[in-house]
PDB file of N, CA and C in Angstrom:
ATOM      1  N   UNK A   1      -5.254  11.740   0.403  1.00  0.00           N
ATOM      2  CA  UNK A   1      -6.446  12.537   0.620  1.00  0.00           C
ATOM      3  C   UNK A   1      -6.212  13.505   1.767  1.00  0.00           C
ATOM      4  N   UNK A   2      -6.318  15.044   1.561  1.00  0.00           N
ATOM      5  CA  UNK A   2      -6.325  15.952   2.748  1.00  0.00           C
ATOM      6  C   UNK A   2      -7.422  15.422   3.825  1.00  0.00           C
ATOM      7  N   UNK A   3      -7.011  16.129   5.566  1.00  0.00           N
ATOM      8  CA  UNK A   3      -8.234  16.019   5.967  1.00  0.00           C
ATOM      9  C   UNK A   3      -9.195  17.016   6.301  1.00  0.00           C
ATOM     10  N   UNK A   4      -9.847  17.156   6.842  1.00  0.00           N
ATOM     11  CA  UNK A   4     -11.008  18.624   7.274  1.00  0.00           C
ATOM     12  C   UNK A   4      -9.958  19.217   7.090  1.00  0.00           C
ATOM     13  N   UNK A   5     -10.540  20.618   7.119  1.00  0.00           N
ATOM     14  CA  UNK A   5     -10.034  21.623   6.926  1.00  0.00           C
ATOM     15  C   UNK A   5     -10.687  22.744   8.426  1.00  0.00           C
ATOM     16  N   UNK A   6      -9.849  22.754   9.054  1.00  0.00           N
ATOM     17  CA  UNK A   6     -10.526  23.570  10.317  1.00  0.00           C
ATOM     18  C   UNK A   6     -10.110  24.812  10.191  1.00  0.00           C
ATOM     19  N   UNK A   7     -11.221  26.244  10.627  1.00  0.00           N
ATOM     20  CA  UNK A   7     -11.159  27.458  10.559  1.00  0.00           C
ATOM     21  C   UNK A   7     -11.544  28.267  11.675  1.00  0.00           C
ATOM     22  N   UNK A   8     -11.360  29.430  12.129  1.00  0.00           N
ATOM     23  CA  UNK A   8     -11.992  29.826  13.398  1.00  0.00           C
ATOM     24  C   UNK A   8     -13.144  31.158  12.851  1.00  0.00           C
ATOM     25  N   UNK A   9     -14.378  31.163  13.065  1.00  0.00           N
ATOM     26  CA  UNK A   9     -15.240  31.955  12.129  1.00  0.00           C
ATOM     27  C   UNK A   9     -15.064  33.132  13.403  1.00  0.00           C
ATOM     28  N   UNK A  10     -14.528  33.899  13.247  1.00  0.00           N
ATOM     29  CA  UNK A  10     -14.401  35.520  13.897  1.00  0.00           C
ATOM     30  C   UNK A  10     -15.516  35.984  13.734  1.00  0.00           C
ATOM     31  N   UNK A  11     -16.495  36.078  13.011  1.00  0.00           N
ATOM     32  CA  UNK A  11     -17.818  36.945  12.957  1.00  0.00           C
ATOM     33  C   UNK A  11     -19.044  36.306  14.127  1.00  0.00           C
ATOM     34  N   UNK A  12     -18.852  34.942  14.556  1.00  0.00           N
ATOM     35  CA  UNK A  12     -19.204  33.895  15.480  1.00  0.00           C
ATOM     36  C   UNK A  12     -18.732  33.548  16.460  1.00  0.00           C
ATOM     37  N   UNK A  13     -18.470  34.574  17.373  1.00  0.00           N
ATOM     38  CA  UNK A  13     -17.437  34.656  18.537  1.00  0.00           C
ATOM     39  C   UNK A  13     -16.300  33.272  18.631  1.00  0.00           C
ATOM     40  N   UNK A  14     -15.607  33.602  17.426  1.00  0.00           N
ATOM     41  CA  UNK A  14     -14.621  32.665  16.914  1.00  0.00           C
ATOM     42  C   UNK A  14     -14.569  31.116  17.368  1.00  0.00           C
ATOM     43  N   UNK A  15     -15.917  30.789  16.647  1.00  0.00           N
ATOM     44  CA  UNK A  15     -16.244  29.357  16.791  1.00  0.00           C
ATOM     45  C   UNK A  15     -15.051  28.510  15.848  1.00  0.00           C
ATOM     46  N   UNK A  16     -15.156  27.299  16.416  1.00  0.00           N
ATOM     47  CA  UNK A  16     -14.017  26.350  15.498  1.00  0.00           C
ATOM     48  C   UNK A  16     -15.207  25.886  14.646  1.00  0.00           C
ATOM     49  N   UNK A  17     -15.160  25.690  13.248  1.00  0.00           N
ATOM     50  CA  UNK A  17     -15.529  24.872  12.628  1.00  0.00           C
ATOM     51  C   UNK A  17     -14.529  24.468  11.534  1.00  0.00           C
ATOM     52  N   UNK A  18     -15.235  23.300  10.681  1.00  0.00           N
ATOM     53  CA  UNK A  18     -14.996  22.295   9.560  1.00  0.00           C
ATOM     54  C   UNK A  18     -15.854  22.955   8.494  1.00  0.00           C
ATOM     55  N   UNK A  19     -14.997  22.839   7.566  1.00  0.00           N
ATOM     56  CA  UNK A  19     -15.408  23.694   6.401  1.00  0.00           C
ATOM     57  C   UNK A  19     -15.745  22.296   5.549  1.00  0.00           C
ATOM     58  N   UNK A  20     -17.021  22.572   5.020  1.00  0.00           N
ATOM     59  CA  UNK A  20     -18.164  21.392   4.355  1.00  0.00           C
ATOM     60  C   UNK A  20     -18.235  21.833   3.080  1.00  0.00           C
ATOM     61  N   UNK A  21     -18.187  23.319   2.535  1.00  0.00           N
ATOM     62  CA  UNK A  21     -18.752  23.712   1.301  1.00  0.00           C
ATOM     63  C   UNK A  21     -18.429  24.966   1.455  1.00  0.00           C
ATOM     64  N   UNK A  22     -18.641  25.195   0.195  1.00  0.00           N
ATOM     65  CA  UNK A  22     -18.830  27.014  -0.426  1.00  0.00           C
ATOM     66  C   UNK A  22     -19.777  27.422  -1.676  1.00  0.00           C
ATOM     67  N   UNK A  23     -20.131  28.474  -1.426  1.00  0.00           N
ATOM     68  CA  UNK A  23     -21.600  28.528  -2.282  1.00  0.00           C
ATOM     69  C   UNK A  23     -22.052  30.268  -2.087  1.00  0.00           C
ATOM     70  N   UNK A  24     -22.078  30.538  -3.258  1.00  0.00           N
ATOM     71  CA  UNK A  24     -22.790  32.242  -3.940  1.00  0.00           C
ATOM     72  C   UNK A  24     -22.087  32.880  -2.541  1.00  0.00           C
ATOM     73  N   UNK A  25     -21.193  32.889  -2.386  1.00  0.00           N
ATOM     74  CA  UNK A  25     -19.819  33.896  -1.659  1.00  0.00           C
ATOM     75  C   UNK A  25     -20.547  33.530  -0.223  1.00  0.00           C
ATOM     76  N   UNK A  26     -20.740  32.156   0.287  1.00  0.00           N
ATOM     77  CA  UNK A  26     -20.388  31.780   1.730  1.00  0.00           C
ATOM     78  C   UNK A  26     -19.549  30.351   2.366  1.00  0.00           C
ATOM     79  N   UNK A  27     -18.858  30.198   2.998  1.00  0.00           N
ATOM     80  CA  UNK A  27     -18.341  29.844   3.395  1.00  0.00           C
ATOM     81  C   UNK A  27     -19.471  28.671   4.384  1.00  0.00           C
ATOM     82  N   UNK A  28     -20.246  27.466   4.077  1.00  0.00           N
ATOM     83  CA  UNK A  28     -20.647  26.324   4.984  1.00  0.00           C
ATOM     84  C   UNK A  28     -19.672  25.777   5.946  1.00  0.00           C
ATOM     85  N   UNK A  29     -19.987  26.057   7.197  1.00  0.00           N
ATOM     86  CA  UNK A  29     -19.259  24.995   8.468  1.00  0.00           C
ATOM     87  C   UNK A  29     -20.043  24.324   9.365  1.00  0.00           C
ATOM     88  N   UNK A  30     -19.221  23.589   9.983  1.00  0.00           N
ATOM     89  CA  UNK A  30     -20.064  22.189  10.956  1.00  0.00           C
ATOM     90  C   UNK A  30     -18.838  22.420  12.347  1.00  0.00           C
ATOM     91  N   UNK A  31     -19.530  22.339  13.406  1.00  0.00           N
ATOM     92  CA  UNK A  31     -18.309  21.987  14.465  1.00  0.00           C
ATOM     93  C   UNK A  31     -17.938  21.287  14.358  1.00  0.00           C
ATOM     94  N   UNK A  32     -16.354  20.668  14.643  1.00  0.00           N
ATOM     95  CA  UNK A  32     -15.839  19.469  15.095  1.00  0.00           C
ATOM     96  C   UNK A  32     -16.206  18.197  15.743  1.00  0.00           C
ATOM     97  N   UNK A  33     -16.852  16.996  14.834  1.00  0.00           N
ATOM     98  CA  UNK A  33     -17.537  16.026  15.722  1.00  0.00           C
ATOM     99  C   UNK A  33     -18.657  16.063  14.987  1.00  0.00           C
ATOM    100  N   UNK A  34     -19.548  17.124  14.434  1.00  0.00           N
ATOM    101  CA  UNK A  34     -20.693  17.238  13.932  1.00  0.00           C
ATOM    102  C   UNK A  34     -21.761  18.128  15.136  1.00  0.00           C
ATOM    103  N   UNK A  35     -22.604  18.277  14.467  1.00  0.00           N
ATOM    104  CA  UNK A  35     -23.634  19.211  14.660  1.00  0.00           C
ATOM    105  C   UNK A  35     -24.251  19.959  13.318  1.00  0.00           C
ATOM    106  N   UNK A  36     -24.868  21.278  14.370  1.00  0.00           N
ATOM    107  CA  UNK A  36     -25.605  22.384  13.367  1.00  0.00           C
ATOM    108  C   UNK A  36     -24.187  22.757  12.589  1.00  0.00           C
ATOM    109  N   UNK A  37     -24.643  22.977  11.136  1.00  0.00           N
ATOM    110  CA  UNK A  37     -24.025  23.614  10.387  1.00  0.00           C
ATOM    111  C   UNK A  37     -24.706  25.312  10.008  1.00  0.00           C
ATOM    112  N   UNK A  38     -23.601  26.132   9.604  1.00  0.00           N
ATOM    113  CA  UNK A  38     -23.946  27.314   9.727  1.00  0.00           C
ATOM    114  C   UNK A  38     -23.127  28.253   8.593  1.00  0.00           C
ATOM    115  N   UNK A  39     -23.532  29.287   7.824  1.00  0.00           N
ATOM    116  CA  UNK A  39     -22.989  29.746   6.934  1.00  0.00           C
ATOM    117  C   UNK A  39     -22.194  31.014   7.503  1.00  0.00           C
ATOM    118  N   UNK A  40     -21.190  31.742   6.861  1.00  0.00           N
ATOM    119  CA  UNK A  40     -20.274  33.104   7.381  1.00  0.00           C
ATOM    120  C   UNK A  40     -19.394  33.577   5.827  1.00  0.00           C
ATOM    121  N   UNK A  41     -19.320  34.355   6.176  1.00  0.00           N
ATOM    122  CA  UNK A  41     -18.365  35.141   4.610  1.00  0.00           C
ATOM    123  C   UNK A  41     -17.070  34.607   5.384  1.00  0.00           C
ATOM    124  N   UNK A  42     -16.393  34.455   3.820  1.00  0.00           N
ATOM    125  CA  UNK A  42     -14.936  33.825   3.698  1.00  0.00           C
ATOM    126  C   UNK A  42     -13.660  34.603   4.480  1.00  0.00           C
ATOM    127  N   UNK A  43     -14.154  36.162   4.430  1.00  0.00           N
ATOM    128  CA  UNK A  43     -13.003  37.180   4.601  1.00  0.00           C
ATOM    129  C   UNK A  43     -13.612  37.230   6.654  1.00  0.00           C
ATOM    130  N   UNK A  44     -14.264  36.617   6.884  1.00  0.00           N
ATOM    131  CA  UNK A  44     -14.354  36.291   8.624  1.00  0.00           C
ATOM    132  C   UNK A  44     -13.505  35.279   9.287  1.00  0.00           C
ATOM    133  N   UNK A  45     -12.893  34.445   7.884  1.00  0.00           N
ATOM    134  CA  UNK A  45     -12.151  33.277   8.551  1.00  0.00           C
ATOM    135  C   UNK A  45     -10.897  33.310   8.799  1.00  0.00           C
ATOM    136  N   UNK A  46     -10.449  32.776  10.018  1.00  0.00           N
ATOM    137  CA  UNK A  46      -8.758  32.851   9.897  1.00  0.00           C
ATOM    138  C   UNK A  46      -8.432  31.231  10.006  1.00  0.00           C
ATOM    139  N   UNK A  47      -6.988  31.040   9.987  1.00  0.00           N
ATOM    140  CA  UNK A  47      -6.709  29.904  10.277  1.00  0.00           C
ATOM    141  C   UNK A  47      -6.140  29.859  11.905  1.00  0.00           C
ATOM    142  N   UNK A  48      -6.518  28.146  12.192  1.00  0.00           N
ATOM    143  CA  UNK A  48      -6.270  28.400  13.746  1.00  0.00           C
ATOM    144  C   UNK A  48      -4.758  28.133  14.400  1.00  0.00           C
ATOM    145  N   UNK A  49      -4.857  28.795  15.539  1.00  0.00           N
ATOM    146  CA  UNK A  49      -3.277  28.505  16.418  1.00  0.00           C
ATOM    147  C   UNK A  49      -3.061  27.146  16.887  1.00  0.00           C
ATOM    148  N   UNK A  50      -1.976  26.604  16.901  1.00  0.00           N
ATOM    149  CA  UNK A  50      -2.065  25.406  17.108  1.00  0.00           C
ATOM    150  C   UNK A  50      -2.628  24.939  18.151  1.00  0.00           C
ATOM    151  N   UNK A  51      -2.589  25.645  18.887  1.00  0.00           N
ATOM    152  CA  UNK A  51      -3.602  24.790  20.343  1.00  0.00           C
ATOM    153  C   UNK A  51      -5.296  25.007  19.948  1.00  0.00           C
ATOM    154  N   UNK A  52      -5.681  26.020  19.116  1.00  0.00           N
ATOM    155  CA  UNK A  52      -7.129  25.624  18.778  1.00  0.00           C
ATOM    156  C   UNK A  52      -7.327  24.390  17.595  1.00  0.00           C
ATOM    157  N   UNK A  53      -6.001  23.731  17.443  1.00  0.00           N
ATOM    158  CA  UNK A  53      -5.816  22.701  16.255  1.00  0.00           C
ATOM    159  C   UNK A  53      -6.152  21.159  17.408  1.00  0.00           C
ATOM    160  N   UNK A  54      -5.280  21.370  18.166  1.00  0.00           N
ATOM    161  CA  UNK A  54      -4.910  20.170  19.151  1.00  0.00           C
ATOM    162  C   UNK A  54      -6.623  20.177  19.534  1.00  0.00           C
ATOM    163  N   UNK A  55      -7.051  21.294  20.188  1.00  0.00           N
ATOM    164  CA  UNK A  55      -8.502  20.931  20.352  1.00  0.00           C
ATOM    165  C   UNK A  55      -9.242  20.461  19.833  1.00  0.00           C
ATOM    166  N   UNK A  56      -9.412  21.334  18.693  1.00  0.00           N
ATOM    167  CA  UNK A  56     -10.572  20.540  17.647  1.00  0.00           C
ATOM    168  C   UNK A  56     -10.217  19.268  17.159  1.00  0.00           C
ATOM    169  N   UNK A  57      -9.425  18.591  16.951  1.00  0.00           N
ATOM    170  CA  UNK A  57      -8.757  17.667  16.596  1.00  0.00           C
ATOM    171  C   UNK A  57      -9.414  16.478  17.937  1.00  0.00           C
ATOM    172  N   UNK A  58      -9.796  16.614  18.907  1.00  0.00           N
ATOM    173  CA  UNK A  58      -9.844  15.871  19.516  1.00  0.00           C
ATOM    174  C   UNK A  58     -11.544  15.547  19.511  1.00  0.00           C
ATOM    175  N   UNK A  59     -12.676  16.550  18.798  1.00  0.00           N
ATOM    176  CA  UNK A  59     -13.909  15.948  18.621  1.00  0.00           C
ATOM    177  C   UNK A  59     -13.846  15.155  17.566  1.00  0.00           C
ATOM    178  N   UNK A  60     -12.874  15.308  16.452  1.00  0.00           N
ATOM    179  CA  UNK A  60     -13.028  14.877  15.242  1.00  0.00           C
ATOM    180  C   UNK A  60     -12.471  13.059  15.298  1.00  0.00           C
ATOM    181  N   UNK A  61     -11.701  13.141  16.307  1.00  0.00           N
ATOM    182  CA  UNK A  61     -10.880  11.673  16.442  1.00  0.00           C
ATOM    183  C   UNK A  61     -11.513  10.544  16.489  1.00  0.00           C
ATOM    184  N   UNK A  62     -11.841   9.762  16.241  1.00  0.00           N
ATOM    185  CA  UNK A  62     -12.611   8.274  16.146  1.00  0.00           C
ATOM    186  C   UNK A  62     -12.044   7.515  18.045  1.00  0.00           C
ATOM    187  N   UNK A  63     -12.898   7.224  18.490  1.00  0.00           N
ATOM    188  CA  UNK A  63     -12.732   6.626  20.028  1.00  0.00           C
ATOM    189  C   UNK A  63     -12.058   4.700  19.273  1.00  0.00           C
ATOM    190  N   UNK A  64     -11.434   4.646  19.955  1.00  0.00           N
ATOM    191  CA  UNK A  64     -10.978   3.012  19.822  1.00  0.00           C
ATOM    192  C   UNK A  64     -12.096   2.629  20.463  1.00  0.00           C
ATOM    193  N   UNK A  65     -12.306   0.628  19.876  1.00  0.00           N
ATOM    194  CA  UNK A  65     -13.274   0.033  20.707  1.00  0.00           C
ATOM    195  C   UNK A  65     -12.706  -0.666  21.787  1.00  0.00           C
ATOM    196  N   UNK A  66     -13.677  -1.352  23.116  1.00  0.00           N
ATOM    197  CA  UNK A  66     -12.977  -1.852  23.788  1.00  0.00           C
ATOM    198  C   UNK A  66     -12.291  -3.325  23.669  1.00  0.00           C
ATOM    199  N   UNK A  67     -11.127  -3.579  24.774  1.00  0.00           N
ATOM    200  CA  UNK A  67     -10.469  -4.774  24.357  1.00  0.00           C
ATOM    201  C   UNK A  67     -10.804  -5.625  25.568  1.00  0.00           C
TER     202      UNK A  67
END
């Protein structure tokens, strides 16, 4: 199974989001971790540099419990 799919929305002073859906030519995203979700056209998205990967990657991560 792939996982999220992270994008940087350029039309949204290049917010990171998680791409949730697509629908009548928009592009649905959620930040990393969750929150408000928010719609943007497809041709606003780029893919991110690896250090905006390492970031987002770190709301999305599950916390261990304690031992």
């Amino acid at each position: 199974m792939d996982g999220p799919q992270y994008v940087v929305d350029t039309a949204n002073d290049n917010k990171i989001g998680v791409v949730q859906w697509r629908y009548a030519g928009s592009v649905y995203l959620r930040p990393p971790g969750g929150g408000t979700e928010w719609a943007t056209a497809p041709e606003a998205l780029r893919h991110l540099t690896p250090e905006e990967m390492a970031r987002a990657r770190v709301f999305d991560t599950p916390i261990g419990g304690r031992r």
